[in-house]
PDB file of N, CA and C in Angstrom:
ATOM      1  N   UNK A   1      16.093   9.634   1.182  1.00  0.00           N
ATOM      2  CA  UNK A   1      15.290   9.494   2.393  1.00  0.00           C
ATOM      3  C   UNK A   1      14.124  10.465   2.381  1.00  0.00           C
ATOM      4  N   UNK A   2      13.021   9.771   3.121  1.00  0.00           N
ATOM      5  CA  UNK A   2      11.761  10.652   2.826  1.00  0.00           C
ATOM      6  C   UNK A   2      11.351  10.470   4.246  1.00  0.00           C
ATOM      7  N   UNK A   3      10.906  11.698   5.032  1.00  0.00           N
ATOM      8  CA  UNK A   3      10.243  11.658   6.409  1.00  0.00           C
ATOM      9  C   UNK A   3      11.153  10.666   7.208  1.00  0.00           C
ATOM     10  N   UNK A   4      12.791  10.656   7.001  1.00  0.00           N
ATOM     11  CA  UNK A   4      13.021  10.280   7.630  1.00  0.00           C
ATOM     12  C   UNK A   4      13.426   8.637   7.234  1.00  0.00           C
ATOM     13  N   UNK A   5      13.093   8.068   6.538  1.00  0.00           N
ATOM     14  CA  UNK A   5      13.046   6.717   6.197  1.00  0.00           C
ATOM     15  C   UNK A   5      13.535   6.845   4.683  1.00  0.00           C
ATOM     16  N   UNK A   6      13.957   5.384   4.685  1.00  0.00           N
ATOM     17  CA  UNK A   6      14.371   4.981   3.293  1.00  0.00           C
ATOM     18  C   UNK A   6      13.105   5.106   2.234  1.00  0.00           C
ATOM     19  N   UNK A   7      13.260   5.337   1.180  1.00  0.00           N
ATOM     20  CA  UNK A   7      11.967   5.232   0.477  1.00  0.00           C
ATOM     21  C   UNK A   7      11.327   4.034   0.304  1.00  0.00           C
ATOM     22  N   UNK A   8      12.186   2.758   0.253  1.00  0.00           N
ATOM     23  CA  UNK A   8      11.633   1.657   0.326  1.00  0.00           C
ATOM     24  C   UNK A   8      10.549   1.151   1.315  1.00  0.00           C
ATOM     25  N   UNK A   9      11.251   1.432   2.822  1.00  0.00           N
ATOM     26  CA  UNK A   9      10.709   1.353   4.093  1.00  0.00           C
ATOM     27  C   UNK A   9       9.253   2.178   4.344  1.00  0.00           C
ATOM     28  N   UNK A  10       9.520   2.716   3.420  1.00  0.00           N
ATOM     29  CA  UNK A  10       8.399   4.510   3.668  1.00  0.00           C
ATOM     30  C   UNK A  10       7.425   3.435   2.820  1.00  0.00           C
ATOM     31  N   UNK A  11       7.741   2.814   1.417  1.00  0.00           N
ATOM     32  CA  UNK A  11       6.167   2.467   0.776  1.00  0.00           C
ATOM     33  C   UNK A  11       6.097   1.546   1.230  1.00  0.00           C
ATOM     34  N   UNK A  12       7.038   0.387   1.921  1.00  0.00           N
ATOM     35  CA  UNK A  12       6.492  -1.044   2.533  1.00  0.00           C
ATOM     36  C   UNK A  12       4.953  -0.999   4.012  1.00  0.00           C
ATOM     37  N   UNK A  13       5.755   0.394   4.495  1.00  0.00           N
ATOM     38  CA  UNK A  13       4.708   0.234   5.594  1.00  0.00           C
ATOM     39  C   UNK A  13       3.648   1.170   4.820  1.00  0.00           C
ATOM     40  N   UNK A  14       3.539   1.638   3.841  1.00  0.00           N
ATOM     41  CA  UNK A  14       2.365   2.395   3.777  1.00  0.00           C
ATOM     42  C   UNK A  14       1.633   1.484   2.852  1.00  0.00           C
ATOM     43  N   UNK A  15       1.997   0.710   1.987  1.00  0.00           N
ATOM     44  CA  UNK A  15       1.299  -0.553   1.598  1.00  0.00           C
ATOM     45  C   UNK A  15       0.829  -1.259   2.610  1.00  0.00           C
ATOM     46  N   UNK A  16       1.390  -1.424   3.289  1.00  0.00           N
ATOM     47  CA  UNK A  16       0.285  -2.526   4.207  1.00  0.00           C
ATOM     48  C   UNK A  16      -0.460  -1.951   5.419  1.00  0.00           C
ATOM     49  N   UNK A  17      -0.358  -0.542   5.536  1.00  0.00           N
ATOM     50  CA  UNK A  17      -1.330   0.337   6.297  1.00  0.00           C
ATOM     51  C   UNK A  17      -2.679   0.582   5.080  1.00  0.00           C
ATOM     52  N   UNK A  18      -2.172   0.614   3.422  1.00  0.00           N
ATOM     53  CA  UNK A  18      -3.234   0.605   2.935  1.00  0.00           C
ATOM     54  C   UNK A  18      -3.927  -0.238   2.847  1.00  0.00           C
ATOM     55  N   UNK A  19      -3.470  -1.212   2.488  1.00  0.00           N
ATOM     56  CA  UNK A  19      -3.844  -3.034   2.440  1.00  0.00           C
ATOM     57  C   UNK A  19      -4.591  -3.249   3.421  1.00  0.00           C
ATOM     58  N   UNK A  20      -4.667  -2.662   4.922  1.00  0.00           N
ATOM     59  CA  UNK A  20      -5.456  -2.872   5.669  1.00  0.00           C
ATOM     60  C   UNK A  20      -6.714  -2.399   5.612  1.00  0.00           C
ATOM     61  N   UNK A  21      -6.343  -0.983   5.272  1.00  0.00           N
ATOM     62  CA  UNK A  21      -7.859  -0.028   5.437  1.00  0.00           C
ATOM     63  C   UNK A  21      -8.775  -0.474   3.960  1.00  0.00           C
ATOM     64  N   UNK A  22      -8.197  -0.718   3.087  1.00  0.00           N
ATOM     65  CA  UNK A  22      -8.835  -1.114   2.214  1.00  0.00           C
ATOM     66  C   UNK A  22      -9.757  -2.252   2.793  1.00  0.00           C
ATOM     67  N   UNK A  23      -9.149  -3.612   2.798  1.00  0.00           N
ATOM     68  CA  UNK A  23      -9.764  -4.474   3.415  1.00  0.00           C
ATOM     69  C   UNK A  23     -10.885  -3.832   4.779  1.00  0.00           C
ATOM     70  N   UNK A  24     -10.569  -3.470   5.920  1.00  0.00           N
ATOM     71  CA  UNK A  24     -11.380  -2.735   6.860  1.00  0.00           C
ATOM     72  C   UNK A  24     -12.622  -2.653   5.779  1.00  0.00           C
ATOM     73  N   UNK A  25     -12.732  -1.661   5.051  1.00  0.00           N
ATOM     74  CA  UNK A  25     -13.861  -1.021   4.380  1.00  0.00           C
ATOM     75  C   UNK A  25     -14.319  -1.738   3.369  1.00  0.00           C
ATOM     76  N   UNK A  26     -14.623  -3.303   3.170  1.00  0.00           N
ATOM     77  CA  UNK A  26     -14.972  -3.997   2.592  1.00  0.00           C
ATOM     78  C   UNK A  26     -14.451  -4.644   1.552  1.00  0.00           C
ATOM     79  N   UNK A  27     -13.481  -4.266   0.630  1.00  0.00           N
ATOM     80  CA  UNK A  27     -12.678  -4.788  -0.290  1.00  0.00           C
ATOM     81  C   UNK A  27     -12.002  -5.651  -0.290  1.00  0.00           C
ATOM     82  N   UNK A  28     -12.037  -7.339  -1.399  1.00  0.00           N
ATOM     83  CA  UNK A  28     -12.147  -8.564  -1.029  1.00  0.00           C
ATOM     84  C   UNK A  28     -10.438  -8.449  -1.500  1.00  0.00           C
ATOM     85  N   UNK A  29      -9.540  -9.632  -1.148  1.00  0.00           N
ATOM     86  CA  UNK A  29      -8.043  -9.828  -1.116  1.00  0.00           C
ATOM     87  C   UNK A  29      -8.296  -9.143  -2.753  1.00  0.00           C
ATOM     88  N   UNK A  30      -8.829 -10.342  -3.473  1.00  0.00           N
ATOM     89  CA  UNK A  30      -8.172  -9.575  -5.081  1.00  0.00           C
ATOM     90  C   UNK A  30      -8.119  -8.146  -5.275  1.00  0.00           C
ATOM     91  N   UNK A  31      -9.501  -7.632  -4.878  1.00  0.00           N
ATOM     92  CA  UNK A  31      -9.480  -6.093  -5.184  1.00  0.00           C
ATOM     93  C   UNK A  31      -8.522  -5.229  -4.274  1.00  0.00           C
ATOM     94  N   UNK A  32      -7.820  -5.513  -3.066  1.00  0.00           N
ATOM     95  CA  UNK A  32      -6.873  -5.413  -2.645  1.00  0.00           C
ATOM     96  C   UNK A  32      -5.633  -5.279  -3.662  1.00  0.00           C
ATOM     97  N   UNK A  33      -5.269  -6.307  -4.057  1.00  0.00           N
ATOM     98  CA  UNK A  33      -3.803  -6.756  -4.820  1.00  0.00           C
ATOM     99  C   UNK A  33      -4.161  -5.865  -6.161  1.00  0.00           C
ATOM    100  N   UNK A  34      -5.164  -5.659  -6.358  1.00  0.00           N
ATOM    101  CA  UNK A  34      -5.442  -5.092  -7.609  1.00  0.00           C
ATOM    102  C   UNK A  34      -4.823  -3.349  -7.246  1.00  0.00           C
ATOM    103  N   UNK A  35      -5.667  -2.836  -6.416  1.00  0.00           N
ATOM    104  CA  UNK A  35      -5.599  -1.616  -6.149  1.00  0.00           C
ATOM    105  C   UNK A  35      -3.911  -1.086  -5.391  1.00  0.00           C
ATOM    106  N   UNK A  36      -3.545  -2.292  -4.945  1.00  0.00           N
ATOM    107  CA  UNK A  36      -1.845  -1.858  -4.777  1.00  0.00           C
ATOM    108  C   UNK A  36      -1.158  -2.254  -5.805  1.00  0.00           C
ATOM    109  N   UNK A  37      -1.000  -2.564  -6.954  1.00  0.00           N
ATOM    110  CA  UNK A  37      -0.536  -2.976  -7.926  1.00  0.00           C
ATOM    111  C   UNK A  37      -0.578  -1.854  -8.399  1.00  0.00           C
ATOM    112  N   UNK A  38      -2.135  -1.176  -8.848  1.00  0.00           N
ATOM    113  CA  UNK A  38      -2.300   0.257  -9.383  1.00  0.00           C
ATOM    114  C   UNK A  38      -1.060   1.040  -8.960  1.00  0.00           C
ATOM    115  N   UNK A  39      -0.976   1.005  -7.537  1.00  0.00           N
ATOM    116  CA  UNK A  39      -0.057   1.760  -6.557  1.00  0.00           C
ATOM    117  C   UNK A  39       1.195   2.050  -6.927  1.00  0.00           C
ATOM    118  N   UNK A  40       1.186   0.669  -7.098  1.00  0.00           N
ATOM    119  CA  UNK A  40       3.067   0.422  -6.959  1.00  0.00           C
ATOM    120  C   UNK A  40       3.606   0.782  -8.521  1.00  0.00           C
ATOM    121  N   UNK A  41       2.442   0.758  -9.377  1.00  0.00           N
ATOM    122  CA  UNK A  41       2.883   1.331 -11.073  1.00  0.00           C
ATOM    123  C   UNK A  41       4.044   2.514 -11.078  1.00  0.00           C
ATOM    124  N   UNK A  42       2.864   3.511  -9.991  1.00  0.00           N
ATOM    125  CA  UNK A  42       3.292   4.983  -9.946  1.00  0.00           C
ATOM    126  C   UNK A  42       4.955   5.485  -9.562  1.00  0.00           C
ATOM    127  N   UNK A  43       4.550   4.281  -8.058  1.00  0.00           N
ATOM    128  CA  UNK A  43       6.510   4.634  -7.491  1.00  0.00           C
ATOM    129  C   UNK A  43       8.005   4.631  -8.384  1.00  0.00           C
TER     130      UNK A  43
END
């Protein structure tokens, strides 16, 4: 558990809090999926 949450739970919502802001700030779906893919390498 991390902050409280499962670790799973912890990157599901922070993927799609990123997924948003990305998008927000101009970045089209692919470059989206691209840049959480990068993401999800690391976990």
């Amino acid at each position: 558990e991390v902050l409280g949450m499962e670790k799973d739970a912890l990157v599901e919502d922070f993927m799609i809090t990123y997924g948003e802001a990305l998008a927000n700030i101009g970045f089209n779906n692919r470059e989206v999926m691209r840049l959480s893919a990068q993401g999800l390498a690391v976990v």
